[in-house]
N, C-alpha and C. Protein backbone atom coordinates (compact mmCIF):
# COMPACT_ATOMS: atom_id res chain seq x y z
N UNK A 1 105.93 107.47 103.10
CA UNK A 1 105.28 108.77 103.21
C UNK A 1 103.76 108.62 103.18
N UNK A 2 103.62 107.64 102.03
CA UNK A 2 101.96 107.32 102.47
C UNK A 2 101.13 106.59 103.39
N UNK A 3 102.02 106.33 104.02
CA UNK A 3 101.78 105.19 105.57
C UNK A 3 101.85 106.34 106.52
N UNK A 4 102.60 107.32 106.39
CA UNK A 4 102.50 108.72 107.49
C UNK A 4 101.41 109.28 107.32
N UNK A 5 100.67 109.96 106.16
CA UNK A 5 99.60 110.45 106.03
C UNK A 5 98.48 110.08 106.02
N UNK A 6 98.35 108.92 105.29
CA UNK A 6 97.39 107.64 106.31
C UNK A 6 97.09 107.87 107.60
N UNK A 7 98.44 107.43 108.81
CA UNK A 7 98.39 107.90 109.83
C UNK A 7 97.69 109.12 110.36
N UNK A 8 97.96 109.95 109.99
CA UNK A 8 97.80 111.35 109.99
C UNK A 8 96.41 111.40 110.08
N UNK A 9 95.89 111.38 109.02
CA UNK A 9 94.70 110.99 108.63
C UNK A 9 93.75 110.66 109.59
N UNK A 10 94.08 109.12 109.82
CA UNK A 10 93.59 108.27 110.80
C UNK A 10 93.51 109.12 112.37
N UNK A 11 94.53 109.61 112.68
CA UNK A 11 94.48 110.67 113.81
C UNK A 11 93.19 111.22 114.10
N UNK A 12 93.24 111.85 112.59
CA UNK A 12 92.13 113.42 112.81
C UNK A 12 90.56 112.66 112.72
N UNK A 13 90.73 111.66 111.77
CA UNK A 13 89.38 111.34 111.74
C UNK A 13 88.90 110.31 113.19
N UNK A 14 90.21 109.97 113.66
CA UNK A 14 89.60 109.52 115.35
C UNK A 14 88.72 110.65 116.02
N UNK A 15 89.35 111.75 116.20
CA UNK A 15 89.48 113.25 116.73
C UNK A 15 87.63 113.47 115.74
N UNK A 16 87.73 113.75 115.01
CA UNK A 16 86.57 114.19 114.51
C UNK A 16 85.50 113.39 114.84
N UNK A 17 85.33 112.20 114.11
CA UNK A 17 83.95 110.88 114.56
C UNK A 17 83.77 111.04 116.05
N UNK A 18 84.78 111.72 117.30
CA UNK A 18 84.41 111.26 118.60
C UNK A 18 83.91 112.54 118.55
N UNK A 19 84.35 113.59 118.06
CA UNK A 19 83.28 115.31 118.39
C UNK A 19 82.54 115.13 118.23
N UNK A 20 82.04 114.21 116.85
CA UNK A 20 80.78 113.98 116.21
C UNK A 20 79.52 112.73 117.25
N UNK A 21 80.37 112.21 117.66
CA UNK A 21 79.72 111.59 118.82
C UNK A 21 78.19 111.93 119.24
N UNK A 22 77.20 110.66 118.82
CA UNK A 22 75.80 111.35 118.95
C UNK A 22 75.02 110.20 119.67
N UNK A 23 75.81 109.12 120.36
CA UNK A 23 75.22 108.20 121.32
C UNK A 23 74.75 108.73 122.66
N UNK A 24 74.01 107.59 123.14
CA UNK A 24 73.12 107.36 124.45
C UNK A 24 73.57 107.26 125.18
N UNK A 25 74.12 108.19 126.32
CA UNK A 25 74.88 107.66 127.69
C UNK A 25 73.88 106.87 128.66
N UNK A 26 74.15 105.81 129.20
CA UNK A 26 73.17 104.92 129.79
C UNK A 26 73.88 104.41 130.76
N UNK A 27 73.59 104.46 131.87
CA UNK A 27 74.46 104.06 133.31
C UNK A 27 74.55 102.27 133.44
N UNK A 28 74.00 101.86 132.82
CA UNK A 28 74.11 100.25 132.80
C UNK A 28 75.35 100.29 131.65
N UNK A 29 76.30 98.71 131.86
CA UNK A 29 77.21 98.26 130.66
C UNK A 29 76.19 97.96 129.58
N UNK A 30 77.03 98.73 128.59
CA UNK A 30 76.71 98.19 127.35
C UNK A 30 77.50 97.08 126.70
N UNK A 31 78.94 96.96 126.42
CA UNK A 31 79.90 96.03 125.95
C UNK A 31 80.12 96.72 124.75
N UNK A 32 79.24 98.05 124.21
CA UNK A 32 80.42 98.56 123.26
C UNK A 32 82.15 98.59 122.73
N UNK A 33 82.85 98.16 124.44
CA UNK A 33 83.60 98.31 124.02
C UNK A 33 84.24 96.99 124.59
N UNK A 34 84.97 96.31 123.43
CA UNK A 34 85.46 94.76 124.28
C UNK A 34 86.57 94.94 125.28
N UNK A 35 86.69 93.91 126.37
CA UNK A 35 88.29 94.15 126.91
C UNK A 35 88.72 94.40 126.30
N UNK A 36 89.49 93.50 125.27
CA UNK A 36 90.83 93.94 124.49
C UNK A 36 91.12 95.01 124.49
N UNK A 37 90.39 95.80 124.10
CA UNK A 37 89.82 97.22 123.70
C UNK A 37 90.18 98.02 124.86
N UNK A 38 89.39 97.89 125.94
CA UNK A 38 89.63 98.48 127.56
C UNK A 38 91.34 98.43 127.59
N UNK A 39 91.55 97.42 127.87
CA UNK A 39 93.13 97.36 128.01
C UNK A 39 93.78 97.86 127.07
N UNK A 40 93.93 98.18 125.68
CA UNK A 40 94.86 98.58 125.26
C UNK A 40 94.37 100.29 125.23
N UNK A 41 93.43 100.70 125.41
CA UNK A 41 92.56 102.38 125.33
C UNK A 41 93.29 102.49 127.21
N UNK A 42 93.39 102.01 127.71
CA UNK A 42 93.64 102.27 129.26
C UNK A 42 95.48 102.11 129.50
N UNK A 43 95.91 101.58 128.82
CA UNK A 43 97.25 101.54 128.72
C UNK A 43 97.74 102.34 128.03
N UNK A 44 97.18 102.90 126.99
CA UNK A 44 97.80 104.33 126.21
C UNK A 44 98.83 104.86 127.03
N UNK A 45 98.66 106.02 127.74
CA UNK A 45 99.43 106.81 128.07
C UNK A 45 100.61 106.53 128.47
N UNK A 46 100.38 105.20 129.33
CA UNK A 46 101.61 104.58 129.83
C UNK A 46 102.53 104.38 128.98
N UNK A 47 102.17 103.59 127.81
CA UNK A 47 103.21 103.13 126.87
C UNK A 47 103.55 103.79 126.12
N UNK A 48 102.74 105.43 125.44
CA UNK A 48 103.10 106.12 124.87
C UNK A 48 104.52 107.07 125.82
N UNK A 49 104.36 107.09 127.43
CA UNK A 49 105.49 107.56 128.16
C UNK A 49 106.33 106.56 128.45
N UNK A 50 106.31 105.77 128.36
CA UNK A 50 107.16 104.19 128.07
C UNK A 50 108.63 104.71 127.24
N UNK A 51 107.48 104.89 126.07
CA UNK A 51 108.24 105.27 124.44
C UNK A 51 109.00 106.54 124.70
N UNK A 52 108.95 107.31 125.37
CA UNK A 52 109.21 108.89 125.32
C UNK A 52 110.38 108.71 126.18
N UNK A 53 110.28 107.87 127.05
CA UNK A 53 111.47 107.73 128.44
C UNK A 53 112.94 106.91 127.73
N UNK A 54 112.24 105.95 126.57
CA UNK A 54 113.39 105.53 125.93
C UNK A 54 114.09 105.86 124.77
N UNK A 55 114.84 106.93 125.41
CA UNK A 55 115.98 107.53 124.53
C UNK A 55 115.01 108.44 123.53
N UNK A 56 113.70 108.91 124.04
CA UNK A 56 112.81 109.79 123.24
C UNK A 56 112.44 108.96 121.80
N UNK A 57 112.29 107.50 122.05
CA UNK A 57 111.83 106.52 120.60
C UNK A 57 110.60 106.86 120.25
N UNK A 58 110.66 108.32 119.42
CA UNK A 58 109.69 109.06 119.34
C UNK A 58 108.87 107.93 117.47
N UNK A 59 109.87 107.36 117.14
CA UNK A 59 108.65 106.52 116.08
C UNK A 59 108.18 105.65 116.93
N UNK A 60 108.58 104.63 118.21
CA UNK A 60 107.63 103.90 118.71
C UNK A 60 106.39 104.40 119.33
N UNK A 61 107.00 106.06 119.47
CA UNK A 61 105.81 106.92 120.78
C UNK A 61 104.58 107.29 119.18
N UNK A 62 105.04 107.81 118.22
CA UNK A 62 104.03 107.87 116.96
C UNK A 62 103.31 106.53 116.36
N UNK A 63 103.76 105.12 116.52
CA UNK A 63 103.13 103.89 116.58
C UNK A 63 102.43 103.53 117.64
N UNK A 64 102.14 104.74 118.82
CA UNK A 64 101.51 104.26 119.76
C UNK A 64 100.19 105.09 119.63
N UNK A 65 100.56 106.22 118.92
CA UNK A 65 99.55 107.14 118.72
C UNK A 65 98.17 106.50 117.66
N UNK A 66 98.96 105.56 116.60
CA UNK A 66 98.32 105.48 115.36
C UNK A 66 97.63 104.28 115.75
N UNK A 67 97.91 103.40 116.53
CA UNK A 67 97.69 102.07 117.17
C UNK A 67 96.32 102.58 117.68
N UNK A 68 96.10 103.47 119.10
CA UNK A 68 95.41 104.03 119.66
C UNK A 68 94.35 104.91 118.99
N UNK A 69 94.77 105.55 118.01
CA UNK A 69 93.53 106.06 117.14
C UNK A 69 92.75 104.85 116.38
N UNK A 70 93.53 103.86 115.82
CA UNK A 70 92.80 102.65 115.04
C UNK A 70 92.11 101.97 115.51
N UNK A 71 92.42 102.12 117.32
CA UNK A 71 91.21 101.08 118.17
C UNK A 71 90.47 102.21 117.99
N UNK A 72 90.46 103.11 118.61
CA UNK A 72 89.56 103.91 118.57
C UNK A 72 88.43 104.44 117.35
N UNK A 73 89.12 104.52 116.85
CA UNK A 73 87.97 104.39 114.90
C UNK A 73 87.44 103.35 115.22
N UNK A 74 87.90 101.63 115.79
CA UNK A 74 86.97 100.61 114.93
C UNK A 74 86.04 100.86 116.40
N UNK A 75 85.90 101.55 117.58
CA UNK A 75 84.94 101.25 118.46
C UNK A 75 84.29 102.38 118.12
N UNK A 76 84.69 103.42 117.33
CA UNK A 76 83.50 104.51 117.09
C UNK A 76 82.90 104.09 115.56
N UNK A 77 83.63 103.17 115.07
CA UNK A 77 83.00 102.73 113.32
C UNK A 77 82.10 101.69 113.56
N UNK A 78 82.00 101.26 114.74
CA UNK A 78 80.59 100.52 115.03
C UNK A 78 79.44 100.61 115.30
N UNK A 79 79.53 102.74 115.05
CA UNK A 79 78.54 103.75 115.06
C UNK A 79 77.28 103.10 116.64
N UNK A 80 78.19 102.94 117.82
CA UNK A 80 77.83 102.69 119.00
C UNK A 80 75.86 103.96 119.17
N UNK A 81 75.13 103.56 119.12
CA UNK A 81 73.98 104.03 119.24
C UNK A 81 73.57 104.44 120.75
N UNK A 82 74.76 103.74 121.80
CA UNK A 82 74.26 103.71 123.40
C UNK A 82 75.42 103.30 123.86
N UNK A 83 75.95 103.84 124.89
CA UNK A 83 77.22 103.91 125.33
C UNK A 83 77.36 104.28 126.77
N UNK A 84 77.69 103.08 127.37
CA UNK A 84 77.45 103.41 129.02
C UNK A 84 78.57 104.61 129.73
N UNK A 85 78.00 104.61 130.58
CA UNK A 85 78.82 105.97 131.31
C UNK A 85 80.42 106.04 131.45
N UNK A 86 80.61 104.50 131.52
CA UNK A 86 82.37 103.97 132.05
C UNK A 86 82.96 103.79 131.00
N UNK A 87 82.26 103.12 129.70
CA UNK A 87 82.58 103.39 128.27
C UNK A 87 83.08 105.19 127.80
N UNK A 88 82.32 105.69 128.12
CA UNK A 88 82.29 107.30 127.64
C UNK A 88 83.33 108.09 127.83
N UNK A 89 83.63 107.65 129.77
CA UNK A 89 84.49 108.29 130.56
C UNK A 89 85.80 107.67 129.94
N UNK A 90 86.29 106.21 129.69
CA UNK A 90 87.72 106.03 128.67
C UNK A 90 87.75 106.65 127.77
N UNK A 91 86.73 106.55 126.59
CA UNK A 91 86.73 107.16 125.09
C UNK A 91 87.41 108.52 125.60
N UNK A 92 86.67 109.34 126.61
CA UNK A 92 86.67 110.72 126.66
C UNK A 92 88.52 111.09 127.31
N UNK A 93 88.70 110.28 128.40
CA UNK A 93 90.58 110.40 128.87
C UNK A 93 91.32 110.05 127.85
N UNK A 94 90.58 108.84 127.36
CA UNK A 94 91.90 108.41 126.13
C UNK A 94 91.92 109.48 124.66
N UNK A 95 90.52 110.10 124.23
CA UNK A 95 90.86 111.46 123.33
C UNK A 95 91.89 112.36 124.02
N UNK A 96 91.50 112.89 125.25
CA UNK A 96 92.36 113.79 125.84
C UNK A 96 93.95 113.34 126.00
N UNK A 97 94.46 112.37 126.51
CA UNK A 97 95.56 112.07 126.72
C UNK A 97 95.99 111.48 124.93
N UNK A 98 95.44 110.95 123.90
CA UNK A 98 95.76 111.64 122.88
C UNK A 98 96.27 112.76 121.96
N UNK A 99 94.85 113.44 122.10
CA UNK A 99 95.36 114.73 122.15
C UNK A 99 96.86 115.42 122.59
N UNK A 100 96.90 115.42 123.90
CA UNK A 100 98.27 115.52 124.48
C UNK A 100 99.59 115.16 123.96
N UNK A 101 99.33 113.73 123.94
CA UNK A 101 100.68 113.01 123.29
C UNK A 101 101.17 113.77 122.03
N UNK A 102 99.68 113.41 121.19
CA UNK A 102 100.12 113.86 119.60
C UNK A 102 100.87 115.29 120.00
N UNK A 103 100.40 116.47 120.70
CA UNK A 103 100.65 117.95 121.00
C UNK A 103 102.22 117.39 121.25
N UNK A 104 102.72 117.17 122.17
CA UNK A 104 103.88 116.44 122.57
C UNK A 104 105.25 116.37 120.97
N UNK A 105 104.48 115.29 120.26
CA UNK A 105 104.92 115.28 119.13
C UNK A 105 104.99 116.50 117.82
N UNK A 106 103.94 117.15 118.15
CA UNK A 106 103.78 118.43 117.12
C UNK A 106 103.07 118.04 116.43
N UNK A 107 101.59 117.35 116.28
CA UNK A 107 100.84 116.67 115.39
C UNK A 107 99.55 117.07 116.24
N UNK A 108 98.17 117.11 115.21
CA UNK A 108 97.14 117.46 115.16
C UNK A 108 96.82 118.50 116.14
N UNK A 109 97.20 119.78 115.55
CA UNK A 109 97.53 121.28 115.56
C UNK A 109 96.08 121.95 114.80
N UNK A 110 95.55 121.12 113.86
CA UNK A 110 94.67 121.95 113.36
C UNK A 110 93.37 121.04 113.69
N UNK A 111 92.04 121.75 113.56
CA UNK A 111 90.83 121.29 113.65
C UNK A 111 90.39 120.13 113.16
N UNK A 112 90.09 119.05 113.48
CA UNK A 112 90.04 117.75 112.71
C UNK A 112 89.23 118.11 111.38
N UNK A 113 87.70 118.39 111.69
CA UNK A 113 87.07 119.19 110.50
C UNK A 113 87.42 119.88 109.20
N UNK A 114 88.09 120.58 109.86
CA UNK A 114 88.60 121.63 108.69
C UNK A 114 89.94 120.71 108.27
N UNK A 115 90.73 120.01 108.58
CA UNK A 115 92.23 119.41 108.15
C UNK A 115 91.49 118.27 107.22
N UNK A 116 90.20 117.81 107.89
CA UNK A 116 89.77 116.73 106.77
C UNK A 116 89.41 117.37 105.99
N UNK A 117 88.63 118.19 105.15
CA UNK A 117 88.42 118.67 104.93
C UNK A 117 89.24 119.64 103.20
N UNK A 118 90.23 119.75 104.05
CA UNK A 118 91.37 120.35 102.85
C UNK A 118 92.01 118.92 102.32
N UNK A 119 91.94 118.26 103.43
CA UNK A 119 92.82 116.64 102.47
C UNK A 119 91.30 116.36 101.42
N UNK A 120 90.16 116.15 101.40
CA UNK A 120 89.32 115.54 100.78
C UNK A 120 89.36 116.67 99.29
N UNK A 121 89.27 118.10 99.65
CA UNK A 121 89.25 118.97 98.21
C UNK A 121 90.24 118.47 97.61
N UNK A 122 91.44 118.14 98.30
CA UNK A 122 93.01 117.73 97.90
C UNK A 122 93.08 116.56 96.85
N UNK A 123 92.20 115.71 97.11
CA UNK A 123 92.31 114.12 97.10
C UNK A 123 91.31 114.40 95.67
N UNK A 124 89.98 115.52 95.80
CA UNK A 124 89.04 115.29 94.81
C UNK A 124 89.90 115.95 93.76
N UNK A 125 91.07 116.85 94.01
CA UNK A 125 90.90 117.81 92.79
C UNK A 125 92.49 117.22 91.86
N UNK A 126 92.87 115.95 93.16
CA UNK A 126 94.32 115.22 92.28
C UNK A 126 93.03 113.76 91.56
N UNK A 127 91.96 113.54 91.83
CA UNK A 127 91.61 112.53 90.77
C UNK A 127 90.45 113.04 89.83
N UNK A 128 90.62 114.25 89.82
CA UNK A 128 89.79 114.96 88.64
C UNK A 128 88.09 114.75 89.13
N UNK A 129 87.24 114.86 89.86
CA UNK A 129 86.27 114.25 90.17
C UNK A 129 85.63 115.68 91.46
N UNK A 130 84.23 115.70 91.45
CA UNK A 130 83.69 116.33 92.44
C UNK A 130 82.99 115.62 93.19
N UNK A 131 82.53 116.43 94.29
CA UNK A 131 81.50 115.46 95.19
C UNK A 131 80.03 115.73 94.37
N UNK A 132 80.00 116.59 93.46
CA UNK A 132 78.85 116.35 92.99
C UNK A 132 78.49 114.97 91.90
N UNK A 133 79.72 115.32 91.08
CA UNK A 133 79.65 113.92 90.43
C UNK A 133 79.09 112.38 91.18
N UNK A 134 80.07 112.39 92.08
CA UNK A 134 80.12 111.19 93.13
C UNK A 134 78.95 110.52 93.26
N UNK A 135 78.22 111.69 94.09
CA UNK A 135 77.18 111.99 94.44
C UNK A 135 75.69 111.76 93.72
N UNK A 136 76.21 111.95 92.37
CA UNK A 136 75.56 111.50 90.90
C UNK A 136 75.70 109.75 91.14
N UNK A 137 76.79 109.33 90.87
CA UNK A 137 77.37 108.52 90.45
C UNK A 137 76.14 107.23 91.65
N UNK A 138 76.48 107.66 92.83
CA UNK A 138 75.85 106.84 94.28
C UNK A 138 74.57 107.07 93.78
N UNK A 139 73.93 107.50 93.51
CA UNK A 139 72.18 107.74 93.32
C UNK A 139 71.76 106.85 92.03
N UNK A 140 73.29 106.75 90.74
CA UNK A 140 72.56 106.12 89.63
C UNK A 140 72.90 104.61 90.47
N UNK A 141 73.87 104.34 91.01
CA UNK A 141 74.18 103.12 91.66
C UNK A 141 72.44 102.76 92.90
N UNK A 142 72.62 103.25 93.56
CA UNK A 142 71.33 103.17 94.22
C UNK A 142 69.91 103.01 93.09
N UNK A 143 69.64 103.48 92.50
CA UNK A 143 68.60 103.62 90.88
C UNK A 143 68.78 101.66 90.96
N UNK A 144 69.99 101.52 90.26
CA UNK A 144 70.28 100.37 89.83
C UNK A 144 70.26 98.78 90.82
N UNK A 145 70.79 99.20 91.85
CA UNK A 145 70.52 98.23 92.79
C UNK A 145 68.79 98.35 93.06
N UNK A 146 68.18 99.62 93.56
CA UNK A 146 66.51 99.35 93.32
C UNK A 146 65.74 98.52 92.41
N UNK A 147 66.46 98.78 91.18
CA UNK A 147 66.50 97.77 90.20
C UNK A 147 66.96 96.63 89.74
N UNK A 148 67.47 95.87 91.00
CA UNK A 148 68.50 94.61 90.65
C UNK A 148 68.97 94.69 89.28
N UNK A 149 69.67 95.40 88.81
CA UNK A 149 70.47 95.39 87.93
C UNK A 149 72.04 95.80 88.46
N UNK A 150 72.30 94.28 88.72
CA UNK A 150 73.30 94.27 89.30
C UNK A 150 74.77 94.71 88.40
N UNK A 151 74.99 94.08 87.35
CA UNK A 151 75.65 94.50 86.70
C UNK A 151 76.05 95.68 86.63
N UNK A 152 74.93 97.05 86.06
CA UNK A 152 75.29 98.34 86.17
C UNK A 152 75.75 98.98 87.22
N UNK A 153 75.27 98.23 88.85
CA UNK A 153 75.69 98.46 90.12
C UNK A 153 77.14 98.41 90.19
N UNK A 154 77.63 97.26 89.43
CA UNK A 154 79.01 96.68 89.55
C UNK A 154 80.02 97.70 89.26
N UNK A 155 78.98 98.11 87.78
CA UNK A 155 80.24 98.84 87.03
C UNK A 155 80.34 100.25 87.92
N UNK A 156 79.24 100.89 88.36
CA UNK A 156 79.67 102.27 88.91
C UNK A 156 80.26 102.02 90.24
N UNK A 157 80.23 100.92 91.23
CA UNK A 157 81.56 100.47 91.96
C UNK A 157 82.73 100.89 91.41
N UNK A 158 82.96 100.25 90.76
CA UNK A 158 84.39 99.88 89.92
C UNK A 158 84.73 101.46 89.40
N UNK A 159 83.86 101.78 88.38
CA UNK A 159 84.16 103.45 87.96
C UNK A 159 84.82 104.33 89.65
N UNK A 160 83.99 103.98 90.66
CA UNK A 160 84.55 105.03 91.23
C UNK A 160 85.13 104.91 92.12
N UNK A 161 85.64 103.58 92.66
CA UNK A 161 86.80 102.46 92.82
C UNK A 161 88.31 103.55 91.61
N UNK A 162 87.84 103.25 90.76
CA UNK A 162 89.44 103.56 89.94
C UNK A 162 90.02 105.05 90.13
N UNK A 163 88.31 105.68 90.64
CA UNK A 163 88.85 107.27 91.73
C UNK A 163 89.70 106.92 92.81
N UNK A 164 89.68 106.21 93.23
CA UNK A 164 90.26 105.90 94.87
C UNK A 164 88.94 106.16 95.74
N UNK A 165 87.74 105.93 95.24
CA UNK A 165 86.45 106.28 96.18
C UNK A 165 85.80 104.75 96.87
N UNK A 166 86.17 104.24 98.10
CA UNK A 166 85.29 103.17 98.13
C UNK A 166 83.86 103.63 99.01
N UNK A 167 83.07 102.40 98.64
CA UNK A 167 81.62 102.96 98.84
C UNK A 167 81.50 102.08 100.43
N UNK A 168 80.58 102.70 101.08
CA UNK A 168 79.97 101.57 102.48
C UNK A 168 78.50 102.00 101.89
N UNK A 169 77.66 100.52 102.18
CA UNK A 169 76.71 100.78 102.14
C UNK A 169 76.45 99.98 103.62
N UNK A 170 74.71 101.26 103.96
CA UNK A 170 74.54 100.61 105.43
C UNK A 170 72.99 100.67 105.50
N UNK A 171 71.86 100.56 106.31
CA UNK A 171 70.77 101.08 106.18
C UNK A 171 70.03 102.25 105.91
N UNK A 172 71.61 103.26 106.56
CA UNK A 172 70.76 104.92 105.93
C UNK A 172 71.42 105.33 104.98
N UNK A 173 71.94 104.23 104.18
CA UNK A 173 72.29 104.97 102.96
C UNK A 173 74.16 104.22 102.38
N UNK A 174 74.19 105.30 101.03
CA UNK A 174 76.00 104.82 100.89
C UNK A 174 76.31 106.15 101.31
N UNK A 175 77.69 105.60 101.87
CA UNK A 175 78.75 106.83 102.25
C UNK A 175 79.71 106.55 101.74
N UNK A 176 80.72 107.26 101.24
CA UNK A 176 82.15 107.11 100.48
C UNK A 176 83.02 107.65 101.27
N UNK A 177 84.48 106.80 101.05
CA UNK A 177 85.78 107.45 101.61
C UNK A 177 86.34 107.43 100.78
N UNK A 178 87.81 108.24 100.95
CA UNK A 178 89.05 108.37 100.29
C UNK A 178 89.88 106.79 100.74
N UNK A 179 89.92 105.95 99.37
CA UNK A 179 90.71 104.69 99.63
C UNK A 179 92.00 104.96 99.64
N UNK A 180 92.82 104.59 100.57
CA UNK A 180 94.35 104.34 100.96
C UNK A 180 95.03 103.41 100.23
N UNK A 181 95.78 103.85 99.35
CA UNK A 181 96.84 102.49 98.81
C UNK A 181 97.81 102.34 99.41
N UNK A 182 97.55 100.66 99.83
CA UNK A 182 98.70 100.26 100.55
C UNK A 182 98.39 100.40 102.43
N UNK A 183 97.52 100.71 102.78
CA UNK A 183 97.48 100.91 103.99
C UNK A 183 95.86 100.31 104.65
């Protein structure tokens, strides 16, 4: 069940990061996106109607969905800054024919935004914790790393690690997610 909602999950936040989409369309290749990548984002549909034609193997056609959103997260989690035109135009068929499939299945029906959204109040208010706290918590961590005091850095990791909160840190800053057990 928690490998479904995971899934789930993973769906919407494909769906959302690509709305959110704030790159450079640039008519030259970029290589944002590797073959591998090309080929399996360009084969979608096929294999998701592959799955549908056989005997309606609607969990292989939902492993095709979750497959396809996960490439898709790690080529939009590489927060692409410039993104050529032929890049754009897959991202953009393969959301849509996404979209579709999942519709097909009866899945991601609601606004990615708003569905994340109610899972995150969901998630803050089953580990007792706000985003203000958090939020606290990342700034005394930031304090402390300014301060190579690594140690204290460690521990407010760990404190908010045992939330299920892991941290990314990047140049503009930390951002936190909801950690997945098991997935």
């Amino acid at each position: 069940m928690q490998d479904t909602e995971a899934g789930l999950s993973r769906l919407y936040e494909c769906l959302d990061t690509y709305n959110n989409l704030k790159a450079e369309i640039i008519p030259d290749h970029s290589n944002v996106i590797g073959k591998k990548d090309q080929s399996k984002l360009a084969g979608f549909e096929e294999r998701f109607i592959q799955a549908m034609d056989n005997d309606f193997n609607s969990a292989q056609a939902i492993g095709i969905l979750f497959e396809t959103a996960k490439t898709i997260n790690k080529i939009l989690g590489t927060n692409p800054q410039k993104i050529s035109t032929e890049e754009h135009r897959l991202l953009a068929e393969c959301i849509n024919s996404l979209r579709s499939a999942a519709e097909v299945m009866g899945l991601l029906r609601e606004n990615p935004t708003e569905f994340l959204a109610k899972q995150k109040a969901a998630f803050l208010a089953a580990q007792n914790i706000s985003e203000d706290e958090i939020d606290e918590l990342i700034e005394q961590r930031y304090t402390a790393r300014k301060e190579q005091d690594w140690t204290r850095s460690d521990q407010i990791r760990d404190k908010l690690l045992s939330y299920g909160i892991d941290l990314k840190d990047n140049p503009s800053g930390t951002t936190w997610t909801m950690k997945r057990d098991g997935v």
